[in-house]
C-alpha atoms as a PDB file:
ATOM      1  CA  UNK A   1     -25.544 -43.298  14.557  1.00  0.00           C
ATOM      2  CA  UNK A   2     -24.447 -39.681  13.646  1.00  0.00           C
ATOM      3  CA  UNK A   3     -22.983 -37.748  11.397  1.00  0.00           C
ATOM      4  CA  UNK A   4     -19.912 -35.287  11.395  1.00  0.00           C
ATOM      5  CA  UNK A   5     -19.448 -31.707   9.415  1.00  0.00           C
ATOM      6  CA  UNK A   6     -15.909 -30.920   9.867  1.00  0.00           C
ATOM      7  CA  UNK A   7     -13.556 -27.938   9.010  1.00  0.00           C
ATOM      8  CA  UNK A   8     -10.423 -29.725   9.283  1.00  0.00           C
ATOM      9  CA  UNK A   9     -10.236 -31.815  12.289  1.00  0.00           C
ATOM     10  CA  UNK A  10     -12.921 -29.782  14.182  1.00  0.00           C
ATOM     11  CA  UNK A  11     -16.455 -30.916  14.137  1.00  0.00           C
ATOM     12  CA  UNK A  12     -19.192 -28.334  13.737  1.00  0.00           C
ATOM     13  CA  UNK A  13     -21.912 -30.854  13.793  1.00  0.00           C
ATOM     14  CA  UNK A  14     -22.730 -33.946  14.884  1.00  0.00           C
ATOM     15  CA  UNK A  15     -26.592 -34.245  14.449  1.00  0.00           C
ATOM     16  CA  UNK A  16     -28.232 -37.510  14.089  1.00  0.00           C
ATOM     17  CA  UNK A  17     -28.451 -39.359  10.900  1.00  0.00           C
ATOM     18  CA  UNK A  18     -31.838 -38.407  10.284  1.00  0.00           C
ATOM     19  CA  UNK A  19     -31.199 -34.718  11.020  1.00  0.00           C
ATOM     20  CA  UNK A  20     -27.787 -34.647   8.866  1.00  0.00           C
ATOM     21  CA  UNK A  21     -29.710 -36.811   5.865  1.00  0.00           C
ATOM     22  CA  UNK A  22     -32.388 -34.083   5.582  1.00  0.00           C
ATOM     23  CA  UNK A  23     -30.246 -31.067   6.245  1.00  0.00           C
ATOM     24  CA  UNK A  24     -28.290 -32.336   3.181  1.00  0.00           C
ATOM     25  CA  UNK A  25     -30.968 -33.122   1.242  1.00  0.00           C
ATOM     26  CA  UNK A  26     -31.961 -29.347   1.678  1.00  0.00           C
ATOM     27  CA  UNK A  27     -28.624 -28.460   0.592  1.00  0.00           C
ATOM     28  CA  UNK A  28     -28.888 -29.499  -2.748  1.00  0.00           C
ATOM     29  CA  UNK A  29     -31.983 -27.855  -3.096  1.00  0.00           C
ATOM     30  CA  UNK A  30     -30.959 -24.580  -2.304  1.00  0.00           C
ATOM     31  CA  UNK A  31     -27.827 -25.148  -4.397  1.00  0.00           C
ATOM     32  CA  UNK A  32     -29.744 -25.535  -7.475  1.00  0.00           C
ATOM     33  CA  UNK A  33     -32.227 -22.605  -6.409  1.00  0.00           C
ATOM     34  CA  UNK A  34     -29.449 -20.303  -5.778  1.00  0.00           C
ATOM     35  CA  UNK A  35     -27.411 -21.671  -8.429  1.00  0.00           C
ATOM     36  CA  UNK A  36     -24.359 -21.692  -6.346  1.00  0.00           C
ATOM     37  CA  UNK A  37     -22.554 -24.441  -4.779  1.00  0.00           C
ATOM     38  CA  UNK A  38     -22.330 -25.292  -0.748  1.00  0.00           C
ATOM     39  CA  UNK A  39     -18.835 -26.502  -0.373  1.00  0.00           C
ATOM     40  CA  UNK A  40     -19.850 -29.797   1.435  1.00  0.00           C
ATOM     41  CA  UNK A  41     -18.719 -32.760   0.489  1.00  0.00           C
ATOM     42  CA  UNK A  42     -17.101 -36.041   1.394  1.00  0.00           C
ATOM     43  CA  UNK A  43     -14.801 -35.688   4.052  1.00  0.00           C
ATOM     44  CA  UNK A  44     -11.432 -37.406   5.438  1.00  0.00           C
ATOM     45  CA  UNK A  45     -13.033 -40.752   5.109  1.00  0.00           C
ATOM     46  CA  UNK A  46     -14.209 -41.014   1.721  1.00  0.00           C
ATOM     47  CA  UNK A  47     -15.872 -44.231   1.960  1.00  0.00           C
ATOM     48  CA  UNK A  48     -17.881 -43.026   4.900  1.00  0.00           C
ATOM     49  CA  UNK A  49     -21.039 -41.074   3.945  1.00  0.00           C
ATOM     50  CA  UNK A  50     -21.360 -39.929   7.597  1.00  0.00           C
ATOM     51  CA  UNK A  51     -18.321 -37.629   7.440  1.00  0.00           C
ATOM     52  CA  UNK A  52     -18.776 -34.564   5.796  1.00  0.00           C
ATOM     53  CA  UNK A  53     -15.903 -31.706   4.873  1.00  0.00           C
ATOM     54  CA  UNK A  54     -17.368 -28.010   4.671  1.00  0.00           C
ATOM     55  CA  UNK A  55     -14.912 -25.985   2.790  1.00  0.00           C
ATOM     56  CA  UNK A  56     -15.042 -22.693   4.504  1.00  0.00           C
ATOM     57  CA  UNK A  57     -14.375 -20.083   1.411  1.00  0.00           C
ATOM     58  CA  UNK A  58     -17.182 -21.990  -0.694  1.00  0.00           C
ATOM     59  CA  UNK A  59     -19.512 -21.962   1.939  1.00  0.00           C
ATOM     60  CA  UNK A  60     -19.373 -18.311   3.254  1.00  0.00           C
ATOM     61  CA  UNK A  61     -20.468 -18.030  -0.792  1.00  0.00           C
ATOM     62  CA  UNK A  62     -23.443 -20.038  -0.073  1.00  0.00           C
ATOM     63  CA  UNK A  63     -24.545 -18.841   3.265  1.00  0.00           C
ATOM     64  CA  UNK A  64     -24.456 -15.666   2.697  1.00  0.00           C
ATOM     65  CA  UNK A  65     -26.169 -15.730  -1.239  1.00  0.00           C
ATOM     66  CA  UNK A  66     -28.547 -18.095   1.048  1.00  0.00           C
ATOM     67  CA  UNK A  67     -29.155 -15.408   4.104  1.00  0.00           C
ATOM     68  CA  UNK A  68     -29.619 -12.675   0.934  1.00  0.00           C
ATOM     69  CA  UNK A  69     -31.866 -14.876  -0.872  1.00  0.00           C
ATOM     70  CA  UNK A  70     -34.176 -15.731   2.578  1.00  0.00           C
ATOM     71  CA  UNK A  71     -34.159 -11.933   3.188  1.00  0.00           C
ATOM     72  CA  UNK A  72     -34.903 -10.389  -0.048  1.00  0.00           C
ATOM     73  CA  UNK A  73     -38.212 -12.582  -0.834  1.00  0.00           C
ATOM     74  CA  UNK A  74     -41.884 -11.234   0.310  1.00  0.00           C
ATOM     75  CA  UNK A  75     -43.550 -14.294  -0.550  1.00  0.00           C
ATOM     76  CA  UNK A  76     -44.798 -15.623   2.840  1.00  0.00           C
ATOM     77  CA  UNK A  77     -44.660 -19.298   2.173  1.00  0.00           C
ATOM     78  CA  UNK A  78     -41.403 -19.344   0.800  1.00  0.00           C
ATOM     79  CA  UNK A  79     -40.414 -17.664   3.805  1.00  0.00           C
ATOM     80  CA  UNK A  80     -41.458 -20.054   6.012  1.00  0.00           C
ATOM     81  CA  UNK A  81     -40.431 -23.057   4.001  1.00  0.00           C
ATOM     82  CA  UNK A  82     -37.105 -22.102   4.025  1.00  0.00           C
ATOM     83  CA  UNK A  83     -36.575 -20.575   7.636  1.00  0.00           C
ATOM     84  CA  UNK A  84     -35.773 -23.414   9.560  1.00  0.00           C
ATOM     85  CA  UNK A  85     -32.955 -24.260   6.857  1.00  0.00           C
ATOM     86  CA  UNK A  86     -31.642 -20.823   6.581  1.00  0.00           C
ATOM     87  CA  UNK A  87     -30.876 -20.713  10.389  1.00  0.00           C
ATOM     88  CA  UNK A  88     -29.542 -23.858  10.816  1.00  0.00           C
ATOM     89  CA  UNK A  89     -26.927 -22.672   7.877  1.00  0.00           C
ATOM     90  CA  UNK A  90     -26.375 -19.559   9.484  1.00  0.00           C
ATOM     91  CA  UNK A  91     -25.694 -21.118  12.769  1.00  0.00           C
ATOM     92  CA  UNK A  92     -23.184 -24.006  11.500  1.00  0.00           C
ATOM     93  CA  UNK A  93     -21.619 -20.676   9.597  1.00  0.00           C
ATOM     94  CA  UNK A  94     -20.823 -18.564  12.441  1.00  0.00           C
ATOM     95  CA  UNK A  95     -19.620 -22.466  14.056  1.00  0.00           C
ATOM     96  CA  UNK A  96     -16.724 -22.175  10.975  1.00  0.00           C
ATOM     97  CA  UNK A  97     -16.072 -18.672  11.835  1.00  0.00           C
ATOM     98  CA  UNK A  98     -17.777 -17.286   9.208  1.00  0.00           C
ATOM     99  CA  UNK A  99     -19.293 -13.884   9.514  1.00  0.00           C
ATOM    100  CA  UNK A 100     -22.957 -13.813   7.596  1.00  0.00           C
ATOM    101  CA  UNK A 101     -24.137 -10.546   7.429  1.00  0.00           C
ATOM    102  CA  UNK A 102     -27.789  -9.942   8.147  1.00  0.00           C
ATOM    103  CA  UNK A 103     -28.663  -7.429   5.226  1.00  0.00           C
ATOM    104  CA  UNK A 104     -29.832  -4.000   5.976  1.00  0.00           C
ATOM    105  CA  UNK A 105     -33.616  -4.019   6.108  1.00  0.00           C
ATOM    106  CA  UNK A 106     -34.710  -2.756   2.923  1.00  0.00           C
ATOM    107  CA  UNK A 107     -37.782  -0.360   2.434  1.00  0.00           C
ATOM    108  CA  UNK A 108     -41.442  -2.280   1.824  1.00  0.00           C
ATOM    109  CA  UNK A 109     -41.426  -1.190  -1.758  1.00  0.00           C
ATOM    110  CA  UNK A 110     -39.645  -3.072  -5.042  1.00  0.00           C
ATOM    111  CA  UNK A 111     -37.298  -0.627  -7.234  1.00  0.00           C
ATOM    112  CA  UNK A 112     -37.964  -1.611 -10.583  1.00  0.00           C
ATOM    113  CA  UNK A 113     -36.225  -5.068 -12.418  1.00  0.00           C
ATOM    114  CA  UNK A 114     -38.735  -8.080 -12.333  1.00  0.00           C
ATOM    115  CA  UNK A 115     -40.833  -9.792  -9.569  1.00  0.00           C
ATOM    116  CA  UNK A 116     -40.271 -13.389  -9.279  1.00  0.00           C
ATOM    117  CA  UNK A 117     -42.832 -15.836  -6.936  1.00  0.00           C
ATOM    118  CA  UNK A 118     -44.860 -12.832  -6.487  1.00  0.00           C
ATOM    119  CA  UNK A 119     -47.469 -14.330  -3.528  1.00  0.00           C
ATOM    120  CA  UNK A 120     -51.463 -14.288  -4.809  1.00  0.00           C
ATOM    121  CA  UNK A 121     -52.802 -12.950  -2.947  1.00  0.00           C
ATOM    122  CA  UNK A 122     -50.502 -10.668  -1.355  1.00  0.00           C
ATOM    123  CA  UNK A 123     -50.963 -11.400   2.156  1.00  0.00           C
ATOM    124  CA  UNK A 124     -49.983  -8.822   4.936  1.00  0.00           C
ATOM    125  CA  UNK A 125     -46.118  -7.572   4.152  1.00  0.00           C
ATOM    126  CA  UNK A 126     -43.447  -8.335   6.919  1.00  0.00           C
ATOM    127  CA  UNK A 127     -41.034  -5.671   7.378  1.00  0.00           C
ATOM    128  CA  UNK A 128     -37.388  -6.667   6.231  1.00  0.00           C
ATOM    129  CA  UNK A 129     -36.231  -5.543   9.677  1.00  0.00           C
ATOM    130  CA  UNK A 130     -38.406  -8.193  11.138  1.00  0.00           C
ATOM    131  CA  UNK A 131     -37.291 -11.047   8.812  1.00  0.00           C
ATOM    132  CA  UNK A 132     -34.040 -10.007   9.526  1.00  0.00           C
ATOM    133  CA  UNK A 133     -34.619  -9.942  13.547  1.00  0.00           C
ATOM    134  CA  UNK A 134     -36.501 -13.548  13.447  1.00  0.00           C
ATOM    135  CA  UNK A 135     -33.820 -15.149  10.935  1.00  0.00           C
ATOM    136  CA  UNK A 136     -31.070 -14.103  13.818  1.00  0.00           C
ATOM    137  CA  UNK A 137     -32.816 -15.171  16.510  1.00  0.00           C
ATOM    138  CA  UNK A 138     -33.714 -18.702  15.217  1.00  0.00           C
ATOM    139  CA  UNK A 139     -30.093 -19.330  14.160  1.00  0.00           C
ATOM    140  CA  UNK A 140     -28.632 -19.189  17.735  1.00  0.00           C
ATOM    141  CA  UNK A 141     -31.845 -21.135  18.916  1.00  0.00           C
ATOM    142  CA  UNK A 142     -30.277 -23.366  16.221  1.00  0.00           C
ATOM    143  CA  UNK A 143     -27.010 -22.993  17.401  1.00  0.00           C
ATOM    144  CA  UNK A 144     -28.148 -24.083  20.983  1.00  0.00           C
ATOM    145  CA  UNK A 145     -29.681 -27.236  19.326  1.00  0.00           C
ATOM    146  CA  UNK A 146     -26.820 -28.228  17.646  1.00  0.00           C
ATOM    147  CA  UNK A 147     -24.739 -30.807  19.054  1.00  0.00           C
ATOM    148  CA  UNK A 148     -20.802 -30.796  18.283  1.00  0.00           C
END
C-alpha cells in the first residue's frame, strides 16, 4: 500500500504507507512549532486517508517559514532532528514548482532580540553557509528517493 500527495491530478509522492504516515506525523509537528499551517489535507477522495491534496500557495508559506526556521537555529540537536524532514519538504516543494529560497548565510554572531533553545553547552558553531550547503544537498538526495 501507498500513499499519494497530489497538486491537482499530478502526484508528487507516492511513498509507502509507513513513510507517508510519519512524514505527516512530522507535519503537524512543525505546524504547531512554526505556528503556521502546511496546506495538506484530504484530497479528491475524502474517504481515503491515503490521498493527500497539497495546496500549493499554503505550502510555499510553510516550506519556506520551515527552510528559515531549519536555517536560522544554532542548536546542534535541533538541527539534526529536523534535517531529514526539512529536505524531504524542500524536495516535494520544488516537485510543486515551488521555489524555496535557501537564506543568505548569516554571520556567526546573534544581533540583539532574544535567544531561544540556546544549546548547553555550546558545542562547536556550524557556519550558516554550511547548513545552508548540507540542507540543499540532502533535499535532491531526497528528491532522488522519492518515488512519484
Amino acid at each position: 500500500m501507498s500513499m499519494y500527495f497530489d497538486i491537482g491530478d499530478e502526484t508528487l509522492w507516492n511513498p509507502s504507507n509507513g513513510a507517508g504516515r510519519l512524514f505527516l506525523r512530522q507535519v503537524e509537528v512543525f505546524e504547531a512549532e512554526l505556528k503556521l499551517p502546511s496546506g495538506i489535507g484530504q484530497g479528491r477522495y475524502c474517504g481515503d486517508p491515503d490521498t493527500l491534496e497539497v495546496d500549493p500557495a499554503v505550502y510555499a508559506e510553510f516550506a519556506r517559514g520551515l527552510v528559515a526556521w531549519h536555517c536560522r537555529t544554532g542548536h546542534s540537536v535541533i538541527r539534526a532532528l529536523s534535517e531529514g524532514f526539512v529536505a524531504t519538504a524542500v524536495a516535494l516543494a520544488r516537485r510543486a514548482g515551488i521555489e524555496v529560497e535557501l537564506p543568505e548565510p548569516e554571520p556567526g554572531h546573534v544581533r540583539g532580540g532574544v535567544q531561544r533553545d540556546v544549546q548547553v553547552p555550546a558545542g562547536p558553531r556550524t557556519a550558516s553557509a554550511a547548513v545552508v550547503t548540507a540542507l540543499d544537498k540532502r533535499a535532491r538526495e531526497m528528491d532522488s528517493w522519492m518515488a512519484r
